[in-house]
N, C-alpha and C. Protein backbone atom coordinates (compact mmCIF):
# COMPACT_ATOMS: atom_id res chain seq x y z
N UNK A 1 -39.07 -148.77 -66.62
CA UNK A 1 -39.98 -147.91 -67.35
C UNK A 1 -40.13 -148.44 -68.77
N UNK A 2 -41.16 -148.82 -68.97
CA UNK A 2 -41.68 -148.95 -70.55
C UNK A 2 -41.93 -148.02 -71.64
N UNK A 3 -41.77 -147.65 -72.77
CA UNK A 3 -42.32 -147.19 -73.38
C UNK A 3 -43.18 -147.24 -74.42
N UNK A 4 -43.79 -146.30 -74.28
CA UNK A 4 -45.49 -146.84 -75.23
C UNK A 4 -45.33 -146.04 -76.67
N UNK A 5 -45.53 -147.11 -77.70
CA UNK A 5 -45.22 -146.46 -78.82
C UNK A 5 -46.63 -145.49 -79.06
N UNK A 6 -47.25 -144.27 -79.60
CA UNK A 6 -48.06 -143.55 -80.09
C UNK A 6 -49.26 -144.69 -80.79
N UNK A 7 -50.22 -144.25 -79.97
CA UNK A 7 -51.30 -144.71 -80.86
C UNK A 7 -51.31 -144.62 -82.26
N UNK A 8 -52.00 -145.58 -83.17
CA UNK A 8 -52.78 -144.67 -84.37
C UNK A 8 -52.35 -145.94 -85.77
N UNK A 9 -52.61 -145.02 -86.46
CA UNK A 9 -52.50 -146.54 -87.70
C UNK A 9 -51.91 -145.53 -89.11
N UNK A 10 -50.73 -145.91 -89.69
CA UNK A 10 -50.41 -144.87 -91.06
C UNK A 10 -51.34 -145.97 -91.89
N UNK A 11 -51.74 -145.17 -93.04
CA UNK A 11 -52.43 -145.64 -94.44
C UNK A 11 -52.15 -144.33 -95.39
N UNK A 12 -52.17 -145.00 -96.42
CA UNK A 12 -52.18 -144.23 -98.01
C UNK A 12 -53.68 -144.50 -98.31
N UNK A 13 -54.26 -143.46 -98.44
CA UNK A 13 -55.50 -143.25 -99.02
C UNK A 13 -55.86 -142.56 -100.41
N UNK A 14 -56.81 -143.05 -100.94
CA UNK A 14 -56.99 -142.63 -102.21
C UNK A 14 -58.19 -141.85 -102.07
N UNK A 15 -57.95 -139.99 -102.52
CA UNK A 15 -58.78 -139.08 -102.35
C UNK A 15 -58.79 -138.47 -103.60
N UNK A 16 -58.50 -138.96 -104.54
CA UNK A 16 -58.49 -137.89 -105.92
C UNK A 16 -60.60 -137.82 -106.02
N UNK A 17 -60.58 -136.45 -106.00
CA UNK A 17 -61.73 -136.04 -105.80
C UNK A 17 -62.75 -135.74 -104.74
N UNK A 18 -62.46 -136.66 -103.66
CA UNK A 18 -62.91 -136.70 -102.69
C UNK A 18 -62.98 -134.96 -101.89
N UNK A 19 -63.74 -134.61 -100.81
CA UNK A 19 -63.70 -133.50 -100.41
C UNK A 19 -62.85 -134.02 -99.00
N UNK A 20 -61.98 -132.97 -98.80
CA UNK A 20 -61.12 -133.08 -97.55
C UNK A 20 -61.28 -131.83 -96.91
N UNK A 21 -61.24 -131.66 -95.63
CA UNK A 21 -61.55 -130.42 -94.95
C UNK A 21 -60.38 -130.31 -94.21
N UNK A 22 -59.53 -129.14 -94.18
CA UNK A 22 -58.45 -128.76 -93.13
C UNK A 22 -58.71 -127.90 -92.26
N UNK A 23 -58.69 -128.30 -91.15
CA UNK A 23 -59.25 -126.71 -90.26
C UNK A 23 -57.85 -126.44 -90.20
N UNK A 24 -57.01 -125.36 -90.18
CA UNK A 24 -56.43 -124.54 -89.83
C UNK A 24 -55.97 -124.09 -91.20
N UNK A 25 -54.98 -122.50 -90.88
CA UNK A 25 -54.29 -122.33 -91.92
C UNK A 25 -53.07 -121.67 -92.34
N UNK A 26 -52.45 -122.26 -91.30
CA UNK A 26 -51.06 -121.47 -91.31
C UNK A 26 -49.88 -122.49 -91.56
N UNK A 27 -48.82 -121.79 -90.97
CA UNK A 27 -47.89 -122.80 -91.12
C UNK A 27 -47.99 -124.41 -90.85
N UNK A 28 -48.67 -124.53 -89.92
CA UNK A 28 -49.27 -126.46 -89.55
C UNK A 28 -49.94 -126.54 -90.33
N UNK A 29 -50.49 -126.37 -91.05
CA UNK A 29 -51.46 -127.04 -92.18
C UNK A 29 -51.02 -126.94 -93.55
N UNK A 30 -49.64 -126.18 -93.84
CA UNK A 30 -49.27 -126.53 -95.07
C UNK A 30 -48.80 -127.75 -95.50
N UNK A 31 -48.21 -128.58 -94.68
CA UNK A 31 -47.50 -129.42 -95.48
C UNK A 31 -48.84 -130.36 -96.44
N UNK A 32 -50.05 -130.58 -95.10
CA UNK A 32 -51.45 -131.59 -95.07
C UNK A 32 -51.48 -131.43 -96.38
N UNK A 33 -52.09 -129.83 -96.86
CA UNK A 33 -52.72 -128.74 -97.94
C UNK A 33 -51.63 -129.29 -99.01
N UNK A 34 -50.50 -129.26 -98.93
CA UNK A 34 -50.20 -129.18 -100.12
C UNK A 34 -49.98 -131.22 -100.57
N UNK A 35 -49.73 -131.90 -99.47
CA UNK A 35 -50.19 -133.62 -99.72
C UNK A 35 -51.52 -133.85 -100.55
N UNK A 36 -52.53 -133.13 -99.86
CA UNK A 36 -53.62 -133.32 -100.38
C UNK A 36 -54.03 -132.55 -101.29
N UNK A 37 -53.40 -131.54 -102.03
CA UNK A 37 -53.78 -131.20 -103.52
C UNK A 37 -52.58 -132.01 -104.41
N UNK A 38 -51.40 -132.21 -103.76
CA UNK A 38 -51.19 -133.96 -104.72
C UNK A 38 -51.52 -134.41 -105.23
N UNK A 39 -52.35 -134.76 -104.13
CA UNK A 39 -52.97 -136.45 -103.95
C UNK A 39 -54.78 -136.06 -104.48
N UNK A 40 -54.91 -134.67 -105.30
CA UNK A 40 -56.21 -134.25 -106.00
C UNK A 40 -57.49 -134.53 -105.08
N UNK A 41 -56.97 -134.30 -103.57
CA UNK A 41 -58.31 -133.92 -102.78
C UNK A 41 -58.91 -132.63 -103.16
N UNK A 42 -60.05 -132.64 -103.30
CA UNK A 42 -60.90 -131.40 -103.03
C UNK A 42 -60.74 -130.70 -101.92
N UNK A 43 -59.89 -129.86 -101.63
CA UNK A 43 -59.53 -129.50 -100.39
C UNK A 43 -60.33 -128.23 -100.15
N UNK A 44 -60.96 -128.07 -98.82
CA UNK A 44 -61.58 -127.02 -98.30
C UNK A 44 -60.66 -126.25 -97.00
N UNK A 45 -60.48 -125.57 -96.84
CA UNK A 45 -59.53 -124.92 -95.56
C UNK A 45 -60.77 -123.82 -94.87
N UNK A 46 -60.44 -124.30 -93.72
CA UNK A 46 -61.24 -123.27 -92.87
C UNK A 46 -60.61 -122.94 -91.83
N UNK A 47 -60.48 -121.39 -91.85
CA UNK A 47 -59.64 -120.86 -90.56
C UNK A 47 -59.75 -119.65 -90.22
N UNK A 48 -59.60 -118.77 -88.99
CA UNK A 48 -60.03 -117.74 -88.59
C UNK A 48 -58.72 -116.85 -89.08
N UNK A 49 -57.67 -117.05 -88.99
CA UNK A 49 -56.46 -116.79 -89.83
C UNK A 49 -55.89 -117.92 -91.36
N UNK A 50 -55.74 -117.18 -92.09
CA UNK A 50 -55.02 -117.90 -93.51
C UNK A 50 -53.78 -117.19 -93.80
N UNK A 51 -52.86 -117.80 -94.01
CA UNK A 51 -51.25 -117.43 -94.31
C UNK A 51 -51.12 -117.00 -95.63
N UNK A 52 -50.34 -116.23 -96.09
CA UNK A 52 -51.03 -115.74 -97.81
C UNK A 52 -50.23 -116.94 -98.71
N UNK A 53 -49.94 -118.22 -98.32
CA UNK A 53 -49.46 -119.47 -99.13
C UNK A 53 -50.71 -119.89 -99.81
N UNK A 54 -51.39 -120.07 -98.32
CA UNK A 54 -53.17 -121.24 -98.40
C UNK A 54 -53.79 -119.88 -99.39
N UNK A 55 -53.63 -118.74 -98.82
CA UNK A 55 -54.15 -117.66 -99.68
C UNK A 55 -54.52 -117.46 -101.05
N UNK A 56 -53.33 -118.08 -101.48
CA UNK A 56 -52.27 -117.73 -102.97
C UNK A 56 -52.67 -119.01 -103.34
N UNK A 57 -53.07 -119.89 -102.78
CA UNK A 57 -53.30 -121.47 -103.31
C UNK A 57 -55.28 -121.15 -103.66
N UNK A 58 -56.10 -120.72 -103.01
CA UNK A 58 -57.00 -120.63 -102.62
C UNK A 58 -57.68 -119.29 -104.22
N UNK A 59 -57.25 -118.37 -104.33
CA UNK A 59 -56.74 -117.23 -105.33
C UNK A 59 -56.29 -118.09 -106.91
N UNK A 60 -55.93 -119.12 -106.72
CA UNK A 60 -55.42 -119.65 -108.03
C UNK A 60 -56.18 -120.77 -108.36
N UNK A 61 -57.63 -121.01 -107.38
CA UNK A 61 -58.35 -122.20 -107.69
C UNK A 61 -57.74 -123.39 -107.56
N UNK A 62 -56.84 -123.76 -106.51
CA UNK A 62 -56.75 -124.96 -106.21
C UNK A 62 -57.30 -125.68 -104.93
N UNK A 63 -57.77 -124.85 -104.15
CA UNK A 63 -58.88 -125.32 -102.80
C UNK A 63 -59.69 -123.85 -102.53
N UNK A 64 -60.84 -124.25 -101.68
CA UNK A 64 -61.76 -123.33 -101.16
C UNK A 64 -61.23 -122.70 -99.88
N UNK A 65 -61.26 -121.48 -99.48
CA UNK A 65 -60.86 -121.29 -98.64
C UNK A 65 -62.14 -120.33 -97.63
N UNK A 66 -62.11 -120.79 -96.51
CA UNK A 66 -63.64 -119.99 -95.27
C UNK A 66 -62.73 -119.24 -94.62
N UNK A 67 -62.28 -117.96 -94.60
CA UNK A 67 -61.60 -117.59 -93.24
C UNK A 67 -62.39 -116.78 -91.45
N UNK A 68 -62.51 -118.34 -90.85
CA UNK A 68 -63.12 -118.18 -90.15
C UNK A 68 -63.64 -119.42 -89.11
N UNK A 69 -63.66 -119.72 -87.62
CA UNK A 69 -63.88 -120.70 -87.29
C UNK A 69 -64.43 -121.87 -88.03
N UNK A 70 -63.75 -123.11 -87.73
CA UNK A 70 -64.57 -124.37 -88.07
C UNK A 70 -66.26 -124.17 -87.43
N UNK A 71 -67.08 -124.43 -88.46
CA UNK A 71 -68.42 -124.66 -88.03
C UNK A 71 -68.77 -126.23 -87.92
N UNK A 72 -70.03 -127.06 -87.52
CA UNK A 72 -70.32 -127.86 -87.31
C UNK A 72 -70.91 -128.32 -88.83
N UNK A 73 -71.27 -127.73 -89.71
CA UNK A 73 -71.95 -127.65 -90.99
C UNK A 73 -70.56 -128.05 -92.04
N UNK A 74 -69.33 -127.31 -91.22
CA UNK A 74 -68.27 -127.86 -92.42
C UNK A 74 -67.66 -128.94 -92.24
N UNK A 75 -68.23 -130.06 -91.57
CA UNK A 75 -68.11 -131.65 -91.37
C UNK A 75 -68.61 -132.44 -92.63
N UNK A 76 -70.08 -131.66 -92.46
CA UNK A 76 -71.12 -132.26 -93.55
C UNK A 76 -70.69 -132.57 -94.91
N UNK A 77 -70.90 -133.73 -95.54
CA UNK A 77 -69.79 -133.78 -96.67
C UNK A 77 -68.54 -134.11 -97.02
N UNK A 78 -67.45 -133.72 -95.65
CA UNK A 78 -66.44 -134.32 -96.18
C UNK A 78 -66.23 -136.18 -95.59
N UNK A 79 -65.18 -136.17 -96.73
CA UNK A 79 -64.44 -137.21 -96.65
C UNK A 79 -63.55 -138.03 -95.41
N UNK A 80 -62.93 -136.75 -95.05
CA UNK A 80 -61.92 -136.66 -94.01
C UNK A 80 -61.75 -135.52 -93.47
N UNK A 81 -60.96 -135.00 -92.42
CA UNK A 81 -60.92 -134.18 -91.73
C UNK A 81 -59.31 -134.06 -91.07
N UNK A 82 -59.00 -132.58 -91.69
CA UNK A 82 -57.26 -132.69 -91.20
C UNK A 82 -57.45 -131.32 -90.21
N UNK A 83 -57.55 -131.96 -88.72
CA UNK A 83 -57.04 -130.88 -87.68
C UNK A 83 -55.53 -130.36 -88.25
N UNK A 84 -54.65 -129.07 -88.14
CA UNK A 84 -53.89 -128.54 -88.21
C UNK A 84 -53.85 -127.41 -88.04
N UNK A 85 -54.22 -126.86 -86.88
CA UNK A 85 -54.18 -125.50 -86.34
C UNK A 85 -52.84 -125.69 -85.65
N UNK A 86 -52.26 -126.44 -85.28
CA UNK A 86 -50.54 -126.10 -84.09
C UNK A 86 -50.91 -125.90 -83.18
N UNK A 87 -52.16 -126.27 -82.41
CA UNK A 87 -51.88 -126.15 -80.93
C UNK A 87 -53.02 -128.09 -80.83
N UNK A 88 -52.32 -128.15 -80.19
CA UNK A 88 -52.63 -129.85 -80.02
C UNK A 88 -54.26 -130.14 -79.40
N UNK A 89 -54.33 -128.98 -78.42
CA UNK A 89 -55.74 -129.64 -77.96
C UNK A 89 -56.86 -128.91 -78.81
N UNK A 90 -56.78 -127.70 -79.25
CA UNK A 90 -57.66 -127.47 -80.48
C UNK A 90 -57.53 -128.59 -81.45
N UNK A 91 -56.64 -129.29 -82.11
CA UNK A 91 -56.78 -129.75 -83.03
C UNK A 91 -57.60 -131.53 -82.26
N UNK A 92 -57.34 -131.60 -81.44
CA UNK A 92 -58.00 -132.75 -80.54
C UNK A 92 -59.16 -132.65 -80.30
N UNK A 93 -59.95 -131.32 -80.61
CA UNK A 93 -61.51 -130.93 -80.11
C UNK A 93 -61.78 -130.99 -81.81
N UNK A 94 -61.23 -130.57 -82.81
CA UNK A 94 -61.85 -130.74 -84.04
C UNK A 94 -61.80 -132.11 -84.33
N UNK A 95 -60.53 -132.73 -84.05
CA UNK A 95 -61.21 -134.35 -84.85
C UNK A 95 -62.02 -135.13 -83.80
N UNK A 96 -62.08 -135.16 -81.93
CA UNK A 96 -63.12 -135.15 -81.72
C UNK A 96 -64.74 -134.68 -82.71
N UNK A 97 -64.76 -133.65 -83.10
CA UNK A 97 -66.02 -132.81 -83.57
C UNK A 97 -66.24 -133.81 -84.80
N UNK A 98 -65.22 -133.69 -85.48
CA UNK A 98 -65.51 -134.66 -86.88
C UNK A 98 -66.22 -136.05 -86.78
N UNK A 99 -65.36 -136.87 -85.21
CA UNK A 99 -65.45 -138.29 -85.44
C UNK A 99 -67.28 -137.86 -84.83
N UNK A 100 -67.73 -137.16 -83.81
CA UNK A 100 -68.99 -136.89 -84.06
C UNK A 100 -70.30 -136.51 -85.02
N UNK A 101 -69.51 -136.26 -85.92
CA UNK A 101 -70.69 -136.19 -87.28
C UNK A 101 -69.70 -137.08 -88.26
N UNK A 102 -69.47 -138.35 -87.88
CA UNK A 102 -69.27 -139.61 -88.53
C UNK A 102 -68.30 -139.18 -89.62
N UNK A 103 -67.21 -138.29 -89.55
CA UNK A 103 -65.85 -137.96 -90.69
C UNK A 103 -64.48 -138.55 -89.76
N UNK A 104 -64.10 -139.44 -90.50
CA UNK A 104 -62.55 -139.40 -89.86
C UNK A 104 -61.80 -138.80 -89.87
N UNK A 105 -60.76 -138.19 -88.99
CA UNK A 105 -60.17 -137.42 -88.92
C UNK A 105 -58.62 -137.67 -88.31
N UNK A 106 -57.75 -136.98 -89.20
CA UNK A 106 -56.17 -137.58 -89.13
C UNK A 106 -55.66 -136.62 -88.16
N UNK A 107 -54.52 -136.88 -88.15
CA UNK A 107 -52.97 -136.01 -87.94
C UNK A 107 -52.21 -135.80 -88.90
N UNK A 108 -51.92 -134.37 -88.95
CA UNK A 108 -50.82 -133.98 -90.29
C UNK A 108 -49.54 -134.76 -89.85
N UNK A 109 -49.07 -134.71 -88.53
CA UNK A 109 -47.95 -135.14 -88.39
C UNK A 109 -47.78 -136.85 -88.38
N UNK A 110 -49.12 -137.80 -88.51
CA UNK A 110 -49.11 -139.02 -88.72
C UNK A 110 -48.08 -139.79 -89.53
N UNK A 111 -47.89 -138.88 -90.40
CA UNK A 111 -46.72 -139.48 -91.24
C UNK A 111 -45.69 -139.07 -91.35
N UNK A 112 -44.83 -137.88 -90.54
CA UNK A 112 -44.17 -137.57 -90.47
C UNK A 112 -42.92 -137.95 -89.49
């Protein structure tokens, strides 16, 4: 039996300013959320639930927050695209969705 190492490619990217979109917003999407206000992405969060962290982050003007499904319209614009809802095949249908309106789209856990 072989084993197959995980697809995929790590990189350090430079987003200071850039708009980044996170769909989810709970516990899986904090660590992304708080990398990428680091790293001075323009971070947008969109989620049908928000945890009162992203809340409290969102409240203090450090990202935008939609609470409410990813739409097809909140592709438009960004930079990148961080699935992080915690359930694997939702987050596999959003960066599907992204790489369809031409946004790349990561894994929070890529670097982890």
């Amino acid at each position: 039996m072989q084993i197959q190492p995980p697809s995929g490619f790590s990189a350090s990217l430079e987003l200071d300013g850039l708009p980044v979109l996170v769909c989810g917003g709970g516990p899986a999407a904090l660590s992304a959320i708080r990398g990428l206000l680091d790293s001075r992405a323009a971070v947008t969060v969109v989620a049908p639930e928000i945890g009162a962290t992203v809340a409290d982050l969102a409240a203090r003007g450090l990202l935008i927050m939609r609470r409410r499904p990813p739409a097809p319209d909140d592709f438009t614009g960004a930079a990148l695209v961080v699935p992080a809802t915690g359930v694997a095949e939702r987050d596999q249908m959003i960066a599907a969705a992204a790489r369809d309106h031409g946004v790349p789209a990561v894994s929070p856990s890529a670097g982890t």
